[in-house]
N, C-alpha and C. Protein backbone atom coordinates (compact mmCIF):
# COMPACT_ATOMS: atom_id res chain seq x y z
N UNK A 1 -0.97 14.79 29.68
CA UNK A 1 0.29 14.21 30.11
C UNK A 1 0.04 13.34 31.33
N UNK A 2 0.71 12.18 31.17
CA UNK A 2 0.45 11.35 32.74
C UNK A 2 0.84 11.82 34.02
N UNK A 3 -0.15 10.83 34.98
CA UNK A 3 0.74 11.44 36.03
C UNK A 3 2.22 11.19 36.67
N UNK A 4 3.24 9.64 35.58
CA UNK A 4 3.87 9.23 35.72
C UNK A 4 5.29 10.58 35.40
N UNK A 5 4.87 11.18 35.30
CA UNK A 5 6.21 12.60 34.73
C UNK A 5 6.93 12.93 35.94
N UNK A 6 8.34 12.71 36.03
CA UNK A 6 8.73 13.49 37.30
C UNK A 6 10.20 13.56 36.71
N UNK A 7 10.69 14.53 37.81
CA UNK A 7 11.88 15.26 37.72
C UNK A 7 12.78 13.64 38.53
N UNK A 8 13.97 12.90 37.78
CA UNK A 8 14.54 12.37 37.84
C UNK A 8 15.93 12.66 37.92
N UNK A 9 16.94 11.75 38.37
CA UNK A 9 18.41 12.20 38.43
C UNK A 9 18.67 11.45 36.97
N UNK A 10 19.69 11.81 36.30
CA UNK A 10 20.40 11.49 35.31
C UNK A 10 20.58 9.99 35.18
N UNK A 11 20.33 9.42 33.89
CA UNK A 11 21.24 7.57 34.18
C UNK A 11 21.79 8.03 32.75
N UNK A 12 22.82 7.37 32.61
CA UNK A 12 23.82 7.05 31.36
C UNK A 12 22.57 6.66 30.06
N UNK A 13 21.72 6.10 30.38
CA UNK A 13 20.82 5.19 29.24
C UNK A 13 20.04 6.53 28.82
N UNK A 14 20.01 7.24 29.59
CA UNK A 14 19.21 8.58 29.52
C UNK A 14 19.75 9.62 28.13
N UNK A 15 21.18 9.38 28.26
CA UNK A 15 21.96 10.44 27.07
C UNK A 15 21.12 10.06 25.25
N UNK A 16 20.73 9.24 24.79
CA UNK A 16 20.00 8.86 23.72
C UNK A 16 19.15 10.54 23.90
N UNK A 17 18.31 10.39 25.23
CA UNK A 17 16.69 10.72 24.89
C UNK A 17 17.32 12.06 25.20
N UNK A 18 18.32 12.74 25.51
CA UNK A 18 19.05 14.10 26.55
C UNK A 18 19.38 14.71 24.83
N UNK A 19 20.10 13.89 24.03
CA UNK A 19 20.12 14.32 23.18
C UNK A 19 19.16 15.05 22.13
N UNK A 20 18.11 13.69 21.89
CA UNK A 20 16.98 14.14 20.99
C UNK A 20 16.30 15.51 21.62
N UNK A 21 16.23 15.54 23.01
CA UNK A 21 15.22 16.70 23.47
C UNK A 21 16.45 18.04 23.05
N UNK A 22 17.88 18.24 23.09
CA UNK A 22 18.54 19.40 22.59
C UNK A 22 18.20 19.55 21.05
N UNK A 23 17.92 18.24 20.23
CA UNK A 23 17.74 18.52 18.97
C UNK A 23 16.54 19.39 18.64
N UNK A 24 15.66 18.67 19.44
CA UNK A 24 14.40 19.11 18.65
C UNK A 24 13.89 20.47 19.76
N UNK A 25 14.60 21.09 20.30
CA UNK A 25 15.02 22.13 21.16
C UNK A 25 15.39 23.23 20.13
N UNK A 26 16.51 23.30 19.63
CA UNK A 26 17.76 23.12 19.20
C UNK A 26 17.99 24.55 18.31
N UNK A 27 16.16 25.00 17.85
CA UNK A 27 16.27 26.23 17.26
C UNK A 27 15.38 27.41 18.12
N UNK A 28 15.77 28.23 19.28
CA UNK A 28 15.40 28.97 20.04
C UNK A 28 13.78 28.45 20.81
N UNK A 29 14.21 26.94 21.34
CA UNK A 29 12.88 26.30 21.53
C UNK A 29 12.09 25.38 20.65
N UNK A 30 12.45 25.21 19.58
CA UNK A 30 11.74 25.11 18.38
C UNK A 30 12.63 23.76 17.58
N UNK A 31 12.11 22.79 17.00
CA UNK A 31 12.51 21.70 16.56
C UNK A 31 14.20 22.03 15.51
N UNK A 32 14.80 21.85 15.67
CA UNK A 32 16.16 22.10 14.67
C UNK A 32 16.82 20.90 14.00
N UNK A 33 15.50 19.70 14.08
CA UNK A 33 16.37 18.55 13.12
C UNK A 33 16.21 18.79 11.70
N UNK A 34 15.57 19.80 11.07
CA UNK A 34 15.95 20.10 9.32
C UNK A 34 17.01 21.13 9.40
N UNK A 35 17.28 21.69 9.90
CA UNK A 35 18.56 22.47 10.01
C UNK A 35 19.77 21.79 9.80
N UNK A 36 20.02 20.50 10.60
CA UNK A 36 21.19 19.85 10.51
C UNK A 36 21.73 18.52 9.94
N UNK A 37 22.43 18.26 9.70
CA UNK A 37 22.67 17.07 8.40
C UNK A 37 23.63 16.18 9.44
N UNK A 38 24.16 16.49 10.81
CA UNK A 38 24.55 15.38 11.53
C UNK A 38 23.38 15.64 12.97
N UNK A 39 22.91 14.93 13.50
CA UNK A 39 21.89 15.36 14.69
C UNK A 39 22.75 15.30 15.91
N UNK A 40 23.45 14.82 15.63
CA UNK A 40 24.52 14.62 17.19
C UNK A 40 25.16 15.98 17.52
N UNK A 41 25.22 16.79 16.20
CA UNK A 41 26.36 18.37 17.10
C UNK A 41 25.54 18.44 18.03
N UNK A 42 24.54 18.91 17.80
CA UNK A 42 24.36 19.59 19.12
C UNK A 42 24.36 18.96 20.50
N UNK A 43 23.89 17.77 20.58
CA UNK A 43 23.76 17.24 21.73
C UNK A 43 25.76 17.42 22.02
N UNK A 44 26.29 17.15 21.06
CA UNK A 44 27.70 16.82 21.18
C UNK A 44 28.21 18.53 22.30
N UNK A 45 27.66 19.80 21.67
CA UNK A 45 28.49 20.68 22.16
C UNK A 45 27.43 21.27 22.96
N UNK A 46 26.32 20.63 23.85
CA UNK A 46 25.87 21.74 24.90
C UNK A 46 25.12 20.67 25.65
N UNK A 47 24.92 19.36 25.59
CA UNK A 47 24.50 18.46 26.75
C UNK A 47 25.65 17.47 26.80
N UNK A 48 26.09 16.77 26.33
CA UNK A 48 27.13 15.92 26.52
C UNK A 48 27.78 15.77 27.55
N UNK A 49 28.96 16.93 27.76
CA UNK A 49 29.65 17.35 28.42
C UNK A 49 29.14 17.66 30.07
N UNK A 50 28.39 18.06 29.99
CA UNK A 50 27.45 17.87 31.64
C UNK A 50 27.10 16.48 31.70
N UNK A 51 26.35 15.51 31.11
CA UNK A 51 26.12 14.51 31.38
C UNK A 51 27.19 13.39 31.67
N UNK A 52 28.14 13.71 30.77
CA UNK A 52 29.50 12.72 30.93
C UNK A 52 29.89 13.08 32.21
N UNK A 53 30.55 14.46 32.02
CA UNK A 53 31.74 14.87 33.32
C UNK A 53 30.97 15.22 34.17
N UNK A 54 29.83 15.96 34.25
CA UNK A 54 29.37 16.53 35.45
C UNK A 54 27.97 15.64 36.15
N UNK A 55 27.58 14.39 36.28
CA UNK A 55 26.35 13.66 36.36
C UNK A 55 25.29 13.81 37.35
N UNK A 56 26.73 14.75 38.48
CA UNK A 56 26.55 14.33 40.10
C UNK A 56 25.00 15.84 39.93
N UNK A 57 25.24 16.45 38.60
CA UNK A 57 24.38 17.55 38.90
C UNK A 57 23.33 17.94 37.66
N UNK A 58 23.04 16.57 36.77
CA UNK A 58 22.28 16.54 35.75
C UNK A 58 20.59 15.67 36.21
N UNK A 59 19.97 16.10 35.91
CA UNK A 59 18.46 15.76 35.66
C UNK A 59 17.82 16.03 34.28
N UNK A 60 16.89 14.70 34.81
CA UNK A 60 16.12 14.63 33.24
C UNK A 60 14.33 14.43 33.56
N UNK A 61 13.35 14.79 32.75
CA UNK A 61 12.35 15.15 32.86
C UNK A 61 12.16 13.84 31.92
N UNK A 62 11.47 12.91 33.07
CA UNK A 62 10.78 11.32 32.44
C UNK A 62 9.20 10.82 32.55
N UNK A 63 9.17 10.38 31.65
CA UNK A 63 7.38 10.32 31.44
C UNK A 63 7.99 8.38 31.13
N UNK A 64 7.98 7.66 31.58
CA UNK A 64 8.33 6.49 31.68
C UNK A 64 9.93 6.59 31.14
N UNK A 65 10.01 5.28 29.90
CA UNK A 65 11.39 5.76 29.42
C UNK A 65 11.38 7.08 28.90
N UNK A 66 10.70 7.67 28.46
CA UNK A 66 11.05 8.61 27.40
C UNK A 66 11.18 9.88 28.41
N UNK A 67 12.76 10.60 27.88
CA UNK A 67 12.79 12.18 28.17
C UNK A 67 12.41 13.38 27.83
N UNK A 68 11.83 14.09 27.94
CA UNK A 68 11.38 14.92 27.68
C UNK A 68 11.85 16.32 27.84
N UNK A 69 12.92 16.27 29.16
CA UNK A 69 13.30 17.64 29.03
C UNK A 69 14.86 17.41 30.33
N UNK A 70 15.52 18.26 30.38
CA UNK A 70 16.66 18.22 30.87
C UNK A 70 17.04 19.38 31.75
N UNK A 71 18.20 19.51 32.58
CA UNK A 71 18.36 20.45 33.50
C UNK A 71 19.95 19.98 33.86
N UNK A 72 21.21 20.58 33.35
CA UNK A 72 22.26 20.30 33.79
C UNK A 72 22.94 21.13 34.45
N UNK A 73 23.34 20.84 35.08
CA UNK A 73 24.35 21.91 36.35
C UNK A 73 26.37 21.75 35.99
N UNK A 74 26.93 22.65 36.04
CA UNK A 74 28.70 22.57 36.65
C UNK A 74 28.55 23.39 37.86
N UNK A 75 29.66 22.77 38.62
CA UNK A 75 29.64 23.50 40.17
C UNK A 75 30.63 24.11 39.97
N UNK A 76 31.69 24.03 39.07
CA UNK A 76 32.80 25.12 39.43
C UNK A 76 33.13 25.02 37.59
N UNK A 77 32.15 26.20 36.88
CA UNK A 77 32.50 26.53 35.27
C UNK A 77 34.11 26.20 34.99
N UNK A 78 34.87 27.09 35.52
CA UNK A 78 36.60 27.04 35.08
C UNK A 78 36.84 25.78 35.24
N UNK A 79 36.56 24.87 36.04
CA UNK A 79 37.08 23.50 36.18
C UNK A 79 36.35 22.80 34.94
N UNK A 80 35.48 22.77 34.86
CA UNK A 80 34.29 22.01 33.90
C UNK A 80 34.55 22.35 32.53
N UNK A 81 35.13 23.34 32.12
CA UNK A 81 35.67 23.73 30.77
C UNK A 81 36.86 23.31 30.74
N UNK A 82 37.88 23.24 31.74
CA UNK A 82 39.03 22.44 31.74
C UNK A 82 39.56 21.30 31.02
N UNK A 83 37.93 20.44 31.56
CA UNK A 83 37.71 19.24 32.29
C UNK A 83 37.18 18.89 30.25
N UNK A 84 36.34 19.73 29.68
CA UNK A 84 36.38 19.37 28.74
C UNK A 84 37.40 19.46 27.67
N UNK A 85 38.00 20.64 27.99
CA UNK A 85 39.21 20.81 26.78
C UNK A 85 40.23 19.90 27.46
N UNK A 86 40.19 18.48 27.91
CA UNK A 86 41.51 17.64 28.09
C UNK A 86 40.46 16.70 28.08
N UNK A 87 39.39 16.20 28.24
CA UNK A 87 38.65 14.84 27.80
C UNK A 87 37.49 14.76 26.92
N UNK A 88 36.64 16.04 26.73
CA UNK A 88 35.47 15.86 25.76
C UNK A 88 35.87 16.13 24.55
N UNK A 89 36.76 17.78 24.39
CA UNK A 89 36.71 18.22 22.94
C UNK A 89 37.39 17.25 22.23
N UNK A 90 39.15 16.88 22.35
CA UNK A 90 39.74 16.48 21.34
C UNK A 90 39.75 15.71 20.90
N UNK A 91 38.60 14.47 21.58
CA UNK A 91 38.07 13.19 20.20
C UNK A 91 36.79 13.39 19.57
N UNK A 92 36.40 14.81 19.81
CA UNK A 92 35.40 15.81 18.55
C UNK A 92 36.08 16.14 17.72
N UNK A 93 36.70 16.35 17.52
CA UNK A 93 37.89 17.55 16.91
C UNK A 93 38.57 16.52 15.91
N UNK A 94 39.22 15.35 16.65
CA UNK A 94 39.10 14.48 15.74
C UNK A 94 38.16 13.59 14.60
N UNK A 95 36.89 13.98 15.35
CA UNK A 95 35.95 12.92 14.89
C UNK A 95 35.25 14.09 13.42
N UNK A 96 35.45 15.60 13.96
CA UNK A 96 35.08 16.83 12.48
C UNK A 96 36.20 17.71 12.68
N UNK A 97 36.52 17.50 11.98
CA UNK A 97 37.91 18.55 11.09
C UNK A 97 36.90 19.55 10.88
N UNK A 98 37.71 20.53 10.68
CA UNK A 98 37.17 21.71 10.20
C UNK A 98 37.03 21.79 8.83
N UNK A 99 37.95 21.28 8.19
CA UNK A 99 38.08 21.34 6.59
C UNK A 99 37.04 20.28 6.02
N UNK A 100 36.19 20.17 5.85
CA UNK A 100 34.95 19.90 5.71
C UNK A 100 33.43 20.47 5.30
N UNK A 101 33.32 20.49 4.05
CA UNK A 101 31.92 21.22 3.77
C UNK A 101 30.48 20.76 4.45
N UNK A 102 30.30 21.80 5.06
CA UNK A 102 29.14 21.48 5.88
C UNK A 102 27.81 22.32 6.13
N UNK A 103 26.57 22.37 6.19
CA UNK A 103 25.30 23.05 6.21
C UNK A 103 25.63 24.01 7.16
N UNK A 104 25.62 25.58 7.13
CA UNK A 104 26.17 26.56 8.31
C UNK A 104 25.96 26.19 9.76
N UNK A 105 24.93 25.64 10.22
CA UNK A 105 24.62 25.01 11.50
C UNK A 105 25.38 24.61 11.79
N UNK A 106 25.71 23.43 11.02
CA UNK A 106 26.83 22.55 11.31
C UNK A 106 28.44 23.17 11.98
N UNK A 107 28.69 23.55 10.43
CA UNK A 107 29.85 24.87 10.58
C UNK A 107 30.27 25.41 11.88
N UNK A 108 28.96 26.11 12.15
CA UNK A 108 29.08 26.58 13.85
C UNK A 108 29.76 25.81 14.76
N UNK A 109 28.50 25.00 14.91
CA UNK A 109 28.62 23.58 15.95
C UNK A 109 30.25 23.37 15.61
N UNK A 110 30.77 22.85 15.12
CA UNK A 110 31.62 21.59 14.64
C UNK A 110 33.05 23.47 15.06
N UNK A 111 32.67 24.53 14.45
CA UNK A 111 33.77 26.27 15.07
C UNK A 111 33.53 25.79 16.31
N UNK A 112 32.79 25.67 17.38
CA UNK A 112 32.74 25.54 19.13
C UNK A 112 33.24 24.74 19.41
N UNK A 113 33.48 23.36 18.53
CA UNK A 113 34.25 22.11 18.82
C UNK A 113 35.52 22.76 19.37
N UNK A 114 36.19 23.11 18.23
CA UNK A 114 37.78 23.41 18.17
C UNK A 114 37.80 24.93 18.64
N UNK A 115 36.42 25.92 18.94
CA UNK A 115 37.41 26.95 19.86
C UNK A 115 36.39 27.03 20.83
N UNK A 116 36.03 26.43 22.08
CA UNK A 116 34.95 26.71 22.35
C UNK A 116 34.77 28.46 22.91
N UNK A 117 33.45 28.52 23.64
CA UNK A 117 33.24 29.74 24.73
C UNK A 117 33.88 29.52 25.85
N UNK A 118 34.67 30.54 26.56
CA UNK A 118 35.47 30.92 27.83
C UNK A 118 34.50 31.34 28.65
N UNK A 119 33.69 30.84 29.61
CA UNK A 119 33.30 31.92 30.36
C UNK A 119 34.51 33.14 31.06
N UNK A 120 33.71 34.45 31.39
CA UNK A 120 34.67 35.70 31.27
C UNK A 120 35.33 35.43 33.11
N UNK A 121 36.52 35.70 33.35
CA UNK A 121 36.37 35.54 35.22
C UNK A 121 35.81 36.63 35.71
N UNK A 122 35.40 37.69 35.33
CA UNK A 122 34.49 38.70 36.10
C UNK A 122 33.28 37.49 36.66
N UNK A 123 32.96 36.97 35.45
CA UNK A 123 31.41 36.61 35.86
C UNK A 123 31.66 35.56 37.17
N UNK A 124 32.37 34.90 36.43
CA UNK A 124 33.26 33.36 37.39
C UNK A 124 32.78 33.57 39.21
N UNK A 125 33.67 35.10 39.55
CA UNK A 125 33.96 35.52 40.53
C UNK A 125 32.87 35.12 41.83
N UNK A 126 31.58 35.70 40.89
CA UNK A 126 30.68 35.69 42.02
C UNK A 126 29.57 34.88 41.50
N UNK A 127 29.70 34.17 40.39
CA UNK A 127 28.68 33.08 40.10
C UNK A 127 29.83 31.81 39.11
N UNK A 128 30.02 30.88 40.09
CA UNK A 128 30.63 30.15 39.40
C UNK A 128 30.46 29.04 39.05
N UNK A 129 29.22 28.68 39.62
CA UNK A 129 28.65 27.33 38.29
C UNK A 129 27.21 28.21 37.31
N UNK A 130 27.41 26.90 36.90
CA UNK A 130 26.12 27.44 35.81
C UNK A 130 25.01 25.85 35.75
N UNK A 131 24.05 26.70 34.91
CA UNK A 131 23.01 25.62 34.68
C UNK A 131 22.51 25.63 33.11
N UNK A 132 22.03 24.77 32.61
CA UNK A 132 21.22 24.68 31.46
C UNK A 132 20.24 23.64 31.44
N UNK A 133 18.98 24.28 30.84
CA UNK A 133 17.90 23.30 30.41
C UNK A 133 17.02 23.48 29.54
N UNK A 134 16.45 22.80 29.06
CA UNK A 134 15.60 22.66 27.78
C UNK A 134 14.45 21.90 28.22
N UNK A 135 13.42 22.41 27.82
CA UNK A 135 12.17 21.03 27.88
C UNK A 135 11.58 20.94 26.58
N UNK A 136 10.68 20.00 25.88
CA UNK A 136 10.12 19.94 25.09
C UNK A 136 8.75 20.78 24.84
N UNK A 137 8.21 20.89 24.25
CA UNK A 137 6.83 21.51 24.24
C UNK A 137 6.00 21.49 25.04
N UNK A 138 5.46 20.22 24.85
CA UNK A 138 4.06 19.24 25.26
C UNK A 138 4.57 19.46 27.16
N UNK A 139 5.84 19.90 27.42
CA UNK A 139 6.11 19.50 29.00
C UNK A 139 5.97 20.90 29.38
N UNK A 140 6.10 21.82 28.38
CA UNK A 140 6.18 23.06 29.30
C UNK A 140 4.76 23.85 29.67
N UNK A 141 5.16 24.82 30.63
CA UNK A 141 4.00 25.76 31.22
C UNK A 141 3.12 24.65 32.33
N UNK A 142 3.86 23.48 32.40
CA UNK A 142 3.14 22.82 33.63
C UNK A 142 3.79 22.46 35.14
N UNK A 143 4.93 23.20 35.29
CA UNK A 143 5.14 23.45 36.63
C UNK A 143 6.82 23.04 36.15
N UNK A 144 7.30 21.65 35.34
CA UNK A 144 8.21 21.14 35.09
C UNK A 144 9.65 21.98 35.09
N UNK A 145 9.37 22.65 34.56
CA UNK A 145 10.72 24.13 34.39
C UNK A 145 11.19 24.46 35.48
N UNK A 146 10.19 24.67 36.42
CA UNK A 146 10.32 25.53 37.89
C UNK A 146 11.11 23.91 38.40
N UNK A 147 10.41 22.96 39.08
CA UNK A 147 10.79 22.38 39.74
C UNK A 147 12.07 21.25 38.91
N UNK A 148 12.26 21.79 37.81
CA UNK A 148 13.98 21.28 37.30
C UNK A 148 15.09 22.21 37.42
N UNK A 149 14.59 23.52 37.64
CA UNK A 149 15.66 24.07 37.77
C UNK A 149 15.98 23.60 39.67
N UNK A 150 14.61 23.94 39.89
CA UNK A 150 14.89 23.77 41.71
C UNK A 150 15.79 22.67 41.98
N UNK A 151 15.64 21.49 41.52
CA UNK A 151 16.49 20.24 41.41
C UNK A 151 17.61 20.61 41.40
N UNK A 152 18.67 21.26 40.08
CA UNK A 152 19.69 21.40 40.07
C UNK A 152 20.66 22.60 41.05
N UNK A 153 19.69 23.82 41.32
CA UNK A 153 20.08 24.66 42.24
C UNK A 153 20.45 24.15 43.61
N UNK A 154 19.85 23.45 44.00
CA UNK A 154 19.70 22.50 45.34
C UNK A 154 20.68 21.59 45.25
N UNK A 155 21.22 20.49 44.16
CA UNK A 155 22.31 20.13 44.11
C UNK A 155 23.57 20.85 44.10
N UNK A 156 23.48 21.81 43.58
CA UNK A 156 24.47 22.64 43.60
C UNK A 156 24.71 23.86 44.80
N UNK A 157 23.50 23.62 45.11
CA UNK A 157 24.04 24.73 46.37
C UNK A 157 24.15 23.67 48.26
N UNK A 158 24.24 22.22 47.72
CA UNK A 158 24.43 21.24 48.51
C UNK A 158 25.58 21.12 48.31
N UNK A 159 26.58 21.48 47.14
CA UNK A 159 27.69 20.56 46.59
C UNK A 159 28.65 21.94 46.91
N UNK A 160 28.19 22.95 47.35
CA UNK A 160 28.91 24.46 48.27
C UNK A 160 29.02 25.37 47.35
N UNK A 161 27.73 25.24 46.25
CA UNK A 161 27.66 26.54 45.14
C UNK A 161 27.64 27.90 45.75
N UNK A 162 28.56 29.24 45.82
CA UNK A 162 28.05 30.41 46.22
C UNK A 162 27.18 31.04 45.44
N UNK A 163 26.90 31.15 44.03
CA UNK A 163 27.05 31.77 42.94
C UNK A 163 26.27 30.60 41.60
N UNK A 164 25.29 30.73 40.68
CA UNK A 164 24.58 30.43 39.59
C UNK A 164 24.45 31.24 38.38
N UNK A 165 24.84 30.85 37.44
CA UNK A 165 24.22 31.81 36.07
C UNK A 165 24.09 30.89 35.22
N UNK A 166 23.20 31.51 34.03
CA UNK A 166 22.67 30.58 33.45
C UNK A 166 22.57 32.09 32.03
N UNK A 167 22.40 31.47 30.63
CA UNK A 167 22.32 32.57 29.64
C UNK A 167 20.87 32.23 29.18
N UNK A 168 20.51 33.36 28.57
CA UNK A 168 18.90 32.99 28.08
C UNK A 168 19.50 33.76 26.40
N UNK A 169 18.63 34.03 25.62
CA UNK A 169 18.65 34.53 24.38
C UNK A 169 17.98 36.18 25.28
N UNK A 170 18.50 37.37 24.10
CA UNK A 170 17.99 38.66 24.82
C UNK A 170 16.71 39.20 24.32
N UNK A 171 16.67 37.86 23.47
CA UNK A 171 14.84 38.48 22.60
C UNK A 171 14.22 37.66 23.07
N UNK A 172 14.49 36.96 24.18
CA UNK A 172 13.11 35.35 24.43
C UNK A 172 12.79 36.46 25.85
N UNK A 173 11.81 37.28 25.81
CA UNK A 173 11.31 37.91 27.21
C UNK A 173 10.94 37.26 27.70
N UNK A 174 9.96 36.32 27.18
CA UNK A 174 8.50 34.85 27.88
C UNK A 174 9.90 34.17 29.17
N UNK A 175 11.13 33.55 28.78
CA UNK A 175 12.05 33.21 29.75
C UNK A 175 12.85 34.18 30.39
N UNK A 176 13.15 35.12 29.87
CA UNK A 176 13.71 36.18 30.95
C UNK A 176 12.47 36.56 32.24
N UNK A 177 11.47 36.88 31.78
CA UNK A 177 10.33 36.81 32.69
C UNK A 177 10.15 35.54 33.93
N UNK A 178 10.38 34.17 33.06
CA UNK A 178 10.16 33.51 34.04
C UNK A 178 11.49 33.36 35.06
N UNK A 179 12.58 33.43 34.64
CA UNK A 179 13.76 33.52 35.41
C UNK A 179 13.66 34.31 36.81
N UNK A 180 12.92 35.53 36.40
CA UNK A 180 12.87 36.84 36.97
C UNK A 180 11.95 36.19 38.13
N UNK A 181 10.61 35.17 37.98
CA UNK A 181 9.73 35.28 38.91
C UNK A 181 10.34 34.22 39.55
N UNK A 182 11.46 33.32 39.57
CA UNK A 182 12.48 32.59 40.33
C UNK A 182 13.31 32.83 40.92
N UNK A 183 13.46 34.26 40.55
CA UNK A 183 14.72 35.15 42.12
C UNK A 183 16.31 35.10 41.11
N UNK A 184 16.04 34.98 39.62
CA UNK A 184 17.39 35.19 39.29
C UNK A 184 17.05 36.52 38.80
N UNK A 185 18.33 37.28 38.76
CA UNK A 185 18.58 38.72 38.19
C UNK A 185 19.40 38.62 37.21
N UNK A 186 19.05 39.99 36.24
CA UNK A 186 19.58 40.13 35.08
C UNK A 186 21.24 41.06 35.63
N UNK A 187 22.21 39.96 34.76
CA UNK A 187 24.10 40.39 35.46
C UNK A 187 24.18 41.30 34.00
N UNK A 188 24.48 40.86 32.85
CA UNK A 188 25.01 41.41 31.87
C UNK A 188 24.87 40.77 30.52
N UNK A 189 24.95 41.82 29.66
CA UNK A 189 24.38 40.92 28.21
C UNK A 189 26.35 41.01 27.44
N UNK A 190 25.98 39.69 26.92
CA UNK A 190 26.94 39.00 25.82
C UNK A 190 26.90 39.03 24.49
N UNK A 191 26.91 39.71 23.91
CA UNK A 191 26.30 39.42 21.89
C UNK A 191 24.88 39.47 22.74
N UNK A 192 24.23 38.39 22.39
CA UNK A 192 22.57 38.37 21.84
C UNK A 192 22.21 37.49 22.97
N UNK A 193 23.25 37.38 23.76
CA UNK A 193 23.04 36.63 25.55
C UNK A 193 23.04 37.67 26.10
N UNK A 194 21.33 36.91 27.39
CA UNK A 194 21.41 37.72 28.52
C UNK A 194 22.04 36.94 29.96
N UNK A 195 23.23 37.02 30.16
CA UNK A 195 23.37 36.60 31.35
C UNK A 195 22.94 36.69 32.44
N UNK A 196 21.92 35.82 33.60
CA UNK A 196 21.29 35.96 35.12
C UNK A 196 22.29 35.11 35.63
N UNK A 197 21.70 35.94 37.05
CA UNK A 197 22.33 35.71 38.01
C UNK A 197 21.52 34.62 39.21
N UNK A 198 21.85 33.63 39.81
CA UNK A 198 21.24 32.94 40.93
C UNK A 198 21.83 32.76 42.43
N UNK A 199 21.80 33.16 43.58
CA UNK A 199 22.19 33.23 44.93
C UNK A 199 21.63 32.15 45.20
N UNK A 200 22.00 31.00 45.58
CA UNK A 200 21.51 29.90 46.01
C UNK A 200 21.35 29.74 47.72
N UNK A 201 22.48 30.55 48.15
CA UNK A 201 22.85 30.87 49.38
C UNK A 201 21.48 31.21 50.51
């Protein structure tokens, strides 16, 4: 990998490559463009929405143009879910009906459109933004992970974050592990989510 790779702030031109890296992400790490018959859900229901509404706290992992991996932040979840159910979802919603035969992936994706996830206010209380990121393959295990999350924690605990969580899967140990050697703690599991915790403070 060059030495041109660095942890960058977000540009608009960036959402193309923000996308492809959730796709080919998209199955627990693992490439998910034969899975799906439109490639846009996903980017549509788990990067989008940070990159549009939330920018002031998105980064992207650049090796010239090309992205490679991502790191998005909300500083205040309840607002940011708001913020999508009155400007992101309902020209999705319009754009896939539900009544529509579609590959189960899809299905999903296109069910989160029209009902999404609530975060719970227990959690809210004492961690109330969150983060997400993905990197590609070829980028990980070389420092990139660590110093993208650092990026967004730091924005967010500049922007008067008390409180961070972030969900992992409860069978991926390899990332619960690394979370763990970053000072986040394990809060509570969801279905087949493990929710951590981050003190930025």
């Amino acid at each position: 990998m060059r030495a041109t790779v660095k942890v960058d702030r977000y540009r608009p031109g960036d959402l193309t490559g923000v996308y492809r890296v959730c796709l080919e992400t998209g199955e627990a790490g693992s490439d998910a463009t034969d899975l799906h018959d439109d490639p846009n859900l996903l980017g549509h229901v788990y990067v989008g929405p940070y990159a549009c509404l939330q920018p002031d706290h998105a980064f992207v992992l650049r090796d010239g143009d090309e992205v490679l991996g991502y790191a998005l932040g909300a500083l205040d979840t309840a607002a940011f879910e708001r913020a999508c159910e009155a400007r992101w979802w309902p020209p999705l919603r319009a754009m896939y009906p539900r009544d529509r035969d579609r590959r189960p992936r899809d299905t999903d994706l296109v069910g989160l459109i029209h009902t999404p996830e609530r975060s719970p206010d227990d959690l809210l209380a004492d961690w109330p933004s969150h983060l997400h990121i993905d990197l590609r393959r070829r980028a990980q295990g070389r420092g990139f992970g660590r110093a993208m999350i650092e990026a967004v924690v730091a924005s967010l605990r500049d922007a008067g974050s008390r409180g961070i969580h972030l969900g992992v899967a409860r069978s991926n140990a390899r990332a619960i592990g690394f979370y763990e050697h970053l000072g986040w703690r394990r809060l509570h599991e969801r279905g087949d989510e493990l929710l951590m915790g981050f003190d930025p403070t």
